[in-house]
PDB file of N, CA and C in Angstrom:
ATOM      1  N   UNK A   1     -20.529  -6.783  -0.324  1.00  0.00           N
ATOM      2  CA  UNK A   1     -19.852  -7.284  -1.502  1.00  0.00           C
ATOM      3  C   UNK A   1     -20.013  -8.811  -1.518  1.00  0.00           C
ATOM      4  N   UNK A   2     -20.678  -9.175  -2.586  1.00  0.00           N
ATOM      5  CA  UNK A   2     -20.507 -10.604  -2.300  1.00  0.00           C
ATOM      6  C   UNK A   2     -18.998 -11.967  -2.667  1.00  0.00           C
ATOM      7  N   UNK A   3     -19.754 -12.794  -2.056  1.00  0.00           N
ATOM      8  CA  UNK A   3     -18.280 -13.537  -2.408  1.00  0.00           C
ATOM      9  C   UNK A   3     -17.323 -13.649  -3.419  1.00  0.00           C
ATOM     10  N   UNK A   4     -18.098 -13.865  -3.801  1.00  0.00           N
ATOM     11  CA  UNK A   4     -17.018 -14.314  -5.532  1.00  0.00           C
ATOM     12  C   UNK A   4     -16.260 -13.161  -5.655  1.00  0.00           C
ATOM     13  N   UNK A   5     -17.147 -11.767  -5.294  1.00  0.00           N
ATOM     14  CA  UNK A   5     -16.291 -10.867  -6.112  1.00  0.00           C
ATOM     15  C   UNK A   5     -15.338 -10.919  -5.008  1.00  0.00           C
ATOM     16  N   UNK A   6     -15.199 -11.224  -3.746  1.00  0.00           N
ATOM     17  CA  UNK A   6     -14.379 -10.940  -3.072  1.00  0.00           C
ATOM     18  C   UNK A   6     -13.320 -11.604  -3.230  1.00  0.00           C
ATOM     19  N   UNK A   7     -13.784 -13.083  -3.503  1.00  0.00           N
ATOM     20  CA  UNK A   7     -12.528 -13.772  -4.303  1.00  0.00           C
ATOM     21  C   UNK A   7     -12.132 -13.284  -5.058  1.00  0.00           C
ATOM     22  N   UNK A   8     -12.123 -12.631  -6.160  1.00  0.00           N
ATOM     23  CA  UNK A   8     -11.515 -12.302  -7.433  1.00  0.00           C
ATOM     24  C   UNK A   8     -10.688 -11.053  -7.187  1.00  0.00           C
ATOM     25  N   UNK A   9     -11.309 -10.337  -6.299  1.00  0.00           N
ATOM     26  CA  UNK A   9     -10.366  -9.450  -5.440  1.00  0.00           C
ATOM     27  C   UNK A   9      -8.746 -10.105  -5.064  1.00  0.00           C
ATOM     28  N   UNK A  10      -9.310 -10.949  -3.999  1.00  0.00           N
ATOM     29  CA  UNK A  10      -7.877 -11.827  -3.813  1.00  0.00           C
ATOM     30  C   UNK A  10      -6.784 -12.390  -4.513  1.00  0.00           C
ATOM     31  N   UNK A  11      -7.890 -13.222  -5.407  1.00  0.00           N
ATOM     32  CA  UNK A  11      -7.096 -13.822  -6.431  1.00  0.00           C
ATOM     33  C   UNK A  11      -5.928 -12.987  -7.187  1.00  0.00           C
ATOM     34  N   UNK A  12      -6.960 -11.484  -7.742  1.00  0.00           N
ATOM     35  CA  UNK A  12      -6.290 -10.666  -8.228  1.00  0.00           C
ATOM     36  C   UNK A  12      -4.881 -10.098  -8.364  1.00  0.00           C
ATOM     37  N   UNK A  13      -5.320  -9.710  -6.326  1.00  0.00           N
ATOM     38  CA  UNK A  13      -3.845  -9.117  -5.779  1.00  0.00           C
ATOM     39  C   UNK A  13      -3.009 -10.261  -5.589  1.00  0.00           C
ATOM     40  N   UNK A  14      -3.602 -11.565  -5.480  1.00  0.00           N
ATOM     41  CA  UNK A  14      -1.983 -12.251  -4.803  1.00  0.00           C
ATOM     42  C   UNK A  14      -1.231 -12.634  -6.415  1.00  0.00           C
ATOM     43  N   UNK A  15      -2.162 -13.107  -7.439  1.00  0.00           N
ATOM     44  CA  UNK A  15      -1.643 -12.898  -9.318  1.00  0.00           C
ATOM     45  C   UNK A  15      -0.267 -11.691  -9.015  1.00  0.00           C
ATOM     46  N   UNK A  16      -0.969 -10.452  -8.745  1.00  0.00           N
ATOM     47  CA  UNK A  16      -0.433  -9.402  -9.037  1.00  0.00           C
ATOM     48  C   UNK A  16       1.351  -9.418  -8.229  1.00  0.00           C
ATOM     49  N   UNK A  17       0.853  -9.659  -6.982  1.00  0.00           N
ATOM     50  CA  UNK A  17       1.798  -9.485  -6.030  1.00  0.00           C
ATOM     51  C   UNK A  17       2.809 -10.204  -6.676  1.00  0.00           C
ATOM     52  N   UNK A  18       2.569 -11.727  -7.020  1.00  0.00           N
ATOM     53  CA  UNK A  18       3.570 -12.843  -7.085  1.00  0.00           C
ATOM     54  C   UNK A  18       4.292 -12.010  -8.375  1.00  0.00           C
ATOM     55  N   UNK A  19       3.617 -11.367  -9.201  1.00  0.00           N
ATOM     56  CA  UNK A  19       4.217 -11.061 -10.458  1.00  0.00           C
ATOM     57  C   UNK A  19       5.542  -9.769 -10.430  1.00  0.00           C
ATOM     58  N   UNK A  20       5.230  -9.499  -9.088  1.00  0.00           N
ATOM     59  CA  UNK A  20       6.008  -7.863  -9.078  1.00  0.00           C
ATOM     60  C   UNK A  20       7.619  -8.473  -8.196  1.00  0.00           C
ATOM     61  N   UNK A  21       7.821  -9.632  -8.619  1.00  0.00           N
ATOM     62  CA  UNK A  21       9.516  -9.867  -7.970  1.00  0.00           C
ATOM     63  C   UNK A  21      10.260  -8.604  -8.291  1.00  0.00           C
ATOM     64  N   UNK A  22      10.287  -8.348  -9.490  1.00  0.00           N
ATOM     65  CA  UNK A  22      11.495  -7.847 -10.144  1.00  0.00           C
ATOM     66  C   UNK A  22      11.174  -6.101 -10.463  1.00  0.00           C
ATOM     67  N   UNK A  23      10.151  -5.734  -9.124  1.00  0.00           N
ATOM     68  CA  UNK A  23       9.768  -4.118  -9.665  1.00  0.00           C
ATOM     69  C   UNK A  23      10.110  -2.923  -8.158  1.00  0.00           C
ATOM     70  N   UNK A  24      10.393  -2.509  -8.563  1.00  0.00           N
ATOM     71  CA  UNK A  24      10.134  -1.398  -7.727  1.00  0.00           C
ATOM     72  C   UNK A  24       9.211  -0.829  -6.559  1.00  0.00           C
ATOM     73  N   UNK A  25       9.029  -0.398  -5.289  1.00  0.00           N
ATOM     74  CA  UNK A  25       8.043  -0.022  -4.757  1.00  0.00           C
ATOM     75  C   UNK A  25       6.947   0.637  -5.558  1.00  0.00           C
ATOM     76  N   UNK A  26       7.746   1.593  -6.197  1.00  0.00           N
ATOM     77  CA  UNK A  26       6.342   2.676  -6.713  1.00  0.00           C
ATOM     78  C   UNK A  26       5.359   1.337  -7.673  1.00  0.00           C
ATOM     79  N   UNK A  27       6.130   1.009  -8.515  1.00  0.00           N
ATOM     80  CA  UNK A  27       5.773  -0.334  -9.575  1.00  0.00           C
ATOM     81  C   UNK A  27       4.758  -1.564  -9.173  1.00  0.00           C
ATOM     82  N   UNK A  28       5.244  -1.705  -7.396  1.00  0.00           N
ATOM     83  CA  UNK A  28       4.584  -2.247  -6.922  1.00  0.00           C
ATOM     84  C   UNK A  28       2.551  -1.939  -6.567  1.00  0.00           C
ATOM     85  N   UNK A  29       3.193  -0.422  -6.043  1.00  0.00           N
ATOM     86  CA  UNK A  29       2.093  -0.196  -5.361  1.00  0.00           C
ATOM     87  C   UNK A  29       1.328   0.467  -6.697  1.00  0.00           C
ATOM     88  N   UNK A  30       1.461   1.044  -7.608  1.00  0.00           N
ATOM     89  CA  UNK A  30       0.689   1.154  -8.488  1.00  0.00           C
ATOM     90  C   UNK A  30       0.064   0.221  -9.525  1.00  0.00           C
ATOM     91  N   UNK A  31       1.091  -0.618  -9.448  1.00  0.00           N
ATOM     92  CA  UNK A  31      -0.048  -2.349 -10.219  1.00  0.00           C
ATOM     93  C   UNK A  31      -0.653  -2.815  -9.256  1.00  0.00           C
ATOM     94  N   UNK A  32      -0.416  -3.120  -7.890  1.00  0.00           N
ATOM     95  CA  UNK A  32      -2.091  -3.694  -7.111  1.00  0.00           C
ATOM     96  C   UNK A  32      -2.714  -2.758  -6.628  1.00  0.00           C
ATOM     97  N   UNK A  33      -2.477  -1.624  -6.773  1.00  0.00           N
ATOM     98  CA  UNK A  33      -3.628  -0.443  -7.155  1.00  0.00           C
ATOM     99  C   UNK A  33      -4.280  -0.065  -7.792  1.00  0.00           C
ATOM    100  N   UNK A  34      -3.630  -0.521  -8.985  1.00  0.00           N
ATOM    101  CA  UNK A  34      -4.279   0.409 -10.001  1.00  0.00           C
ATOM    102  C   UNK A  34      -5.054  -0.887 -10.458  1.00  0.00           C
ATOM    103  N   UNK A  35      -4.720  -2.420 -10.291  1.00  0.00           N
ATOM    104  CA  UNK A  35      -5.382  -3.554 -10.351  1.00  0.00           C
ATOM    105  C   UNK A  35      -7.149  -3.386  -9.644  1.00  0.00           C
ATOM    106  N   UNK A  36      -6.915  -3.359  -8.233  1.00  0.00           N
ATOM    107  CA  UNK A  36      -7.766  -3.569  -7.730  1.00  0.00           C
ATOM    108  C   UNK A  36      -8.784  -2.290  -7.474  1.00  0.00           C
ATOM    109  N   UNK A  37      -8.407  -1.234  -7.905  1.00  0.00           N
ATOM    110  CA  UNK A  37      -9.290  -0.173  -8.312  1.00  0.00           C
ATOM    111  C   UNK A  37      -9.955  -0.401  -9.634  1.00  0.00           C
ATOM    112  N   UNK A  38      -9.190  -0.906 -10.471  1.00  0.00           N
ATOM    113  CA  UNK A  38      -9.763  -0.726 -12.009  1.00  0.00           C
ATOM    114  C   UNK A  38     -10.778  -2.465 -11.893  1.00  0.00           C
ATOM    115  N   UNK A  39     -10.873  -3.456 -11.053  1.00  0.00           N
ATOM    116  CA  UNK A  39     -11.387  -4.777 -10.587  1.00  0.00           C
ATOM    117  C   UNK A  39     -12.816  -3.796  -9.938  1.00  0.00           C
ATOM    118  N   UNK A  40     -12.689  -2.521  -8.787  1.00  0.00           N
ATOM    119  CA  UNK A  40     -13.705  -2.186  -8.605  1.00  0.00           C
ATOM    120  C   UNK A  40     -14.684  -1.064  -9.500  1.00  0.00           C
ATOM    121  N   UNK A  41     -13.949  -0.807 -10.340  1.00  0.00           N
ATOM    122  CA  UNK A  41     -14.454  -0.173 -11.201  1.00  0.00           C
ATOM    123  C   UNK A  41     -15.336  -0.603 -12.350  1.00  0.00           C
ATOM    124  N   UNK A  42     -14.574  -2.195 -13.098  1.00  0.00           N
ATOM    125  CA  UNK A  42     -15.360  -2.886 -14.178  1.00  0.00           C
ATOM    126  C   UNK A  42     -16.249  -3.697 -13.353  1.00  0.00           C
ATOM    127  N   UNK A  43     -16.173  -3.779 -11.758  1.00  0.00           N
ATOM    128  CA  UNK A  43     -17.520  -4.550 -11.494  1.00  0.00           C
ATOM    129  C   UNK A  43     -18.915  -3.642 -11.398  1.00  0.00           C
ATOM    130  N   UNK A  44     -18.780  -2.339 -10.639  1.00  0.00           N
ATOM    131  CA  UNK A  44     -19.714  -1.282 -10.915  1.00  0.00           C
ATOM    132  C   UNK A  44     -20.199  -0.758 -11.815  1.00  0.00           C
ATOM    133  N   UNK A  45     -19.479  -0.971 -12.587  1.00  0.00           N
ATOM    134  CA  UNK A  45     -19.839  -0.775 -13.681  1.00  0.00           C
ATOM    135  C   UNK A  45     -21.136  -1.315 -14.778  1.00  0.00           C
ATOM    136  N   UNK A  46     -20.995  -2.814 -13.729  1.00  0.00           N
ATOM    137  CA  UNK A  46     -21.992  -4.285 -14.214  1.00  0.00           C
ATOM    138  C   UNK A  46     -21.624  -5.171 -15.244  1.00  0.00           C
ATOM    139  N   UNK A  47     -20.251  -5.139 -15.363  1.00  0.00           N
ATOM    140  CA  UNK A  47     -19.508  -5.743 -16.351  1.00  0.00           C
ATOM    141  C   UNK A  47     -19.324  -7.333 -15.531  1.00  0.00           C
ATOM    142  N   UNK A  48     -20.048  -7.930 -14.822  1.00  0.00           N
ATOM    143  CA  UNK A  48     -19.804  -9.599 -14.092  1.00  0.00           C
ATOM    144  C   UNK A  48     -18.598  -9.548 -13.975  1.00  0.00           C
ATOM    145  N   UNK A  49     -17.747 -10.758 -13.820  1.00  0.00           N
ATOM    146  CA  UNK A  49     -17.027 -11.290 -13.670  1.00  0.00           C
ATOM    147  C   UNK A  49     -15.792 -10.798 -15.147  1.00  0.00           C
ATOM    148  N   UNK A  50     -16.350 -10.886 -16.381  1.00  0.00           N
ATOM    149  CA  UNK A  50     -15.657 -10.780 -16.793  1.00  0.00           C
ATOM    150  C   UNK A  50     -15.150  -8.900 -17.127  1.00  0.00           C
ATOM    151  N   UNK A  51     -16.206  -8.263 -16.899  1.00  0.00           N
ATOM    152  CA  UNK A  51     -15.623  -7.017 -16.628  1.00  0.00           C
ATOM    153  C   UNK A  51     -15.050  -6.764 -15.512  1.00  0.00           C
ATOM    154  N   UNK A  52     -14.962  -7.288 -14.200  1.00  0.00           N
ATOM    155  CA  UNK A  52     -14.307  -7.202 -13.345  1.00  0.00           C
ATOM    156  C   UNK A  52     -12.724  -7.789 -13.346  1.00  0.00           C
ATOM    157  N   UNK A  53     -12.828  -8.631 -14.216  1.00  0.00           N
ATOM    158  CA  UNK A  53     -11.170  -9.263 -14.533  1.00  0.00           C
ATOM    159  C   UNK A  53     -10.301  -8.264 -15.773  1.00  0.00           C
ATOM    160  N   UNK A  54     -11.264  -7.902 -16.436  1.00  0.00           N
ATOM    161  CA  UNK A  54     -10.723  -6.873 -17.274  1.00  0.00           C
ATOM    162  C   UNK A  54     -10.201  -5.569 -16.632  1.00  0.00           C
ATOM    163  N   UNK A  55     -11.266  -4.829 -15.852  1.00  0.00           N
ATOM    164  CA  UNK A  55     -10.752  -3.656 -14.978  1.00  0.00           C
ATOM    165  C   UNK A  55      -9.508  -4.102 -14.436  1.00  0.00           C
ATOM    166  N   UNK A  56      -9.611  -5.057 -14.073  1.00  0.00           N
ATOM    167  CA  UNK A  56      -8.271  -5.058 -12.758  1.00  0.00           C
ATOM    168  C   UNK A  56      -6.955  -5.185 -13.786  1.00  0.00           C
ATOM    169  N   UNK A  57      -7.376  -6.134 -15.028  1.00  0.00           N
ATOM    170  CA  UNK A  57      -5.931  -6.328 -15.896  1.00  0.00           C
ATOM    171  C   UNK A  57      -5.520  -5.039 -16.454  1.00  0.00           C
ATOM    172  N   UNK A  58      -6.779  -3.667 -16.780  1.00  0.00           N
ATOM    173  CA  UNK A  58      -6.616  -2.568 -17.745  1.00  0.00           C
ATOM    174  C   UNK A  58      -5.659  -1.718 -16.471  1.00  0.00           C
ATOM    175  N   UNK A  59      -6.447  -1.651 -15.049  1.00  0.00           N
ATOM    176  CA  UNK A  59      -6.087  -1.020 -13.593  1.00  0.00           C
ATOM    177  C   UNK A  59      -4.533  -1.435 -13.477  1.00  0.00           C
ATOM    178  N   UNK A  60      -4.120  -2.497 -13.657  1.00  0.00           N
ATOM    179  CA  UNK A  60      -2.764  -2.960 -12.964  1.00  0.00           C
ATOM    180  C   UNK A  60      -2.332  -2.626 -14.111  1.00  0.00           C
ATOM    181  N   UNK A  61      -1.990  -2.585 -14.946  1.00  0.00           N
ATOM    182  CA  UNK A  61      -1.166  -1.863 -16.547  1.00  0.00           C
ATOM    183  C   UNK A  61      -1.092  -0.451 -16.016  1.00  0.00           C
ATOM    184  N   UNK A  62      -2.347   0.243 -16.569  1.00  0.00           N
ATOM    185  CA  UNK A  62      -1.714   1.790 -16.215  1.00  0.00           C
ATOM    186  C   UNK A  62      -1.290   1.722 -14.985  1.00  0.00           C
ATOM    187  N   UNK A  63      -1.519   1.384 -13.719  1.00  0.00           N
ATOM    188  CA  UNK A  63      -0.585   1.252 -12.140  1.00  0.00           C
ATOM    189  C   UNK A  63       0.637   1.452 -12.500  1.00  0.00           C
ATOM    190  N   UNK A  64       1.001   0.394 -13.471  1.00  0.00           N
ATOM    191  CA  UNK A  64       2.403  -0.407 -13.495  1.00  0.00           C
ATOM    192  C   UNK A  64       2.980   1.082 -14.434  1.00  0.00           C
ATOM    193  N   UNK A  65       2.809   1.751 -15.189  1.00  0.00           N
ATOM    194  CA  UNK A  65       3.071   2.872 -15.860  1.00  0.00           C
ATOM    195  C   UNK A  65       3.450   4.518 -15.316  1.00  0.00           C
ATOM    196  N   UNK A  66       2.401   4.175 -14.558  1.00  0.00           N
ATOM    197  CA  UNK A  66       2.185   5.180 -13.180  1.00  0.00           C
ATOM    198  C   UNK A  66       3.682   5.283 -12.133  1.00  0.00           C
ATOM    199  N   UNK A  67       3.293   3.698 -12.283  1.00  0.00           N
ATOM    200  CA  UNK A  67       4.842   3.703 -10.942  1.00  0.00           C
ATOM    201  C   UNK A  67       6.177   3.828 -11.734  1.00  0.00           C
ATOM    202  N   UNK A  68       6.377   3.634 -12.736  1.00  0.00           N
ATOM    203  CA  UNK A  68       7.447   3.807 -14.023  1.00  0.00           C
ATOM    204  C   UNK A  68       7.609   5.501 -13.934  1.00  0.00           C
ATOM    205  N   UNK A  69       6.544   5.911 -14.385  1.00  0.00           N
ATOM    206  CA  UNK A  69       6.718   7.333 -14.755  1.00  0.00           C
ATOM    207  C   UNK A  69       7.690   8.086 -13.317  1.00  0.00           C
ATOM    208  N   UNK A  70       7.224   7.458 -12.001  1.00  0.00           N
ATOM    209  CA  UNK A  70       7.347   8.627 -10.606  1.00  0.00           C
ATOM    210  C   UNK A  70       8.659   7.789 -10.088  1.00  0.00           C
ATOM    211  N   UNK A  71       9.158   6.780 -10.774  1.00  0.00           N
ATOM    212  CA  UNK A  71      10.345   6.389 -10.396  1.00  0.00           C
ATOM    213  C   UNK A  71      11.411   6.971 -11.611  1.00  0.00           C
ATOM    214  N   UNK A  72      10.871   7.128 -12.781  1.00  0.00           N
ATOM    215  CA  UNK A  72      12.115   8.004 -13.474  1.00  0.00           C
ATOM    216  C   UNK A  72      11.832   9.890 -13.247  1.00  0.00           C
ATOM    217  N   UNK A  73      11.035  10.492 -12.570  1.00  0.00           N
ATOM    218  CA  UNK A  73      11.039  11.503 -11.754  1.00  0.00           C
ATOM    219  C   UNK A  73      11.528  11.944 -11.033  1.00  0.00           C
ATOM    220  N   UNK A  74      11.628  10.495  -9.667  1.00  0.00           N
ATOM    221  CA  UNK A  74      12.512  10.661  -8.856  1.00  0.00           C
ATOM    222  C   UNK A  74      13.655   9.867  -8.570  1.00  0.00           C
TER     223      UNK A  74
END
């Protein structure tokens, strides 16, 4: 993997992390999941840089939905 993307990886999750004060575990772990899956997804995709910032913003939304849904479940 080369650098940059590995930066943007980082960058990604620590964005993400700092943003989740006020959430839940599940909330948690499904926005820098669903971030940094959907970051490896728009880069394979061959979307550069800017599809790779998109995946991760489209990835950490549904995450963040994900973890919503299984916390009013349980």
């Amino acid at each position: 993997m080369p650098k940059s993307v590995l930066a943007l990886f980082i960058l990604a999750a620590t964005v993400g992390i700092a943003g989740c004060a006020g959430q839940t575990q599940a909330e948690k772990v499904g926005t820098v999941g669903g971030a940094v899956a959907g970051g490896a997804i728009g880069h394979a995709a061959g979307g550069g840089t800017l599809g790779t910032l998109g995946g991760a913003a489209a990835g950490g939304y549904i995450g963040d939905k994900a973890g919503e849904a299984y916390d009013k479940k349980h």
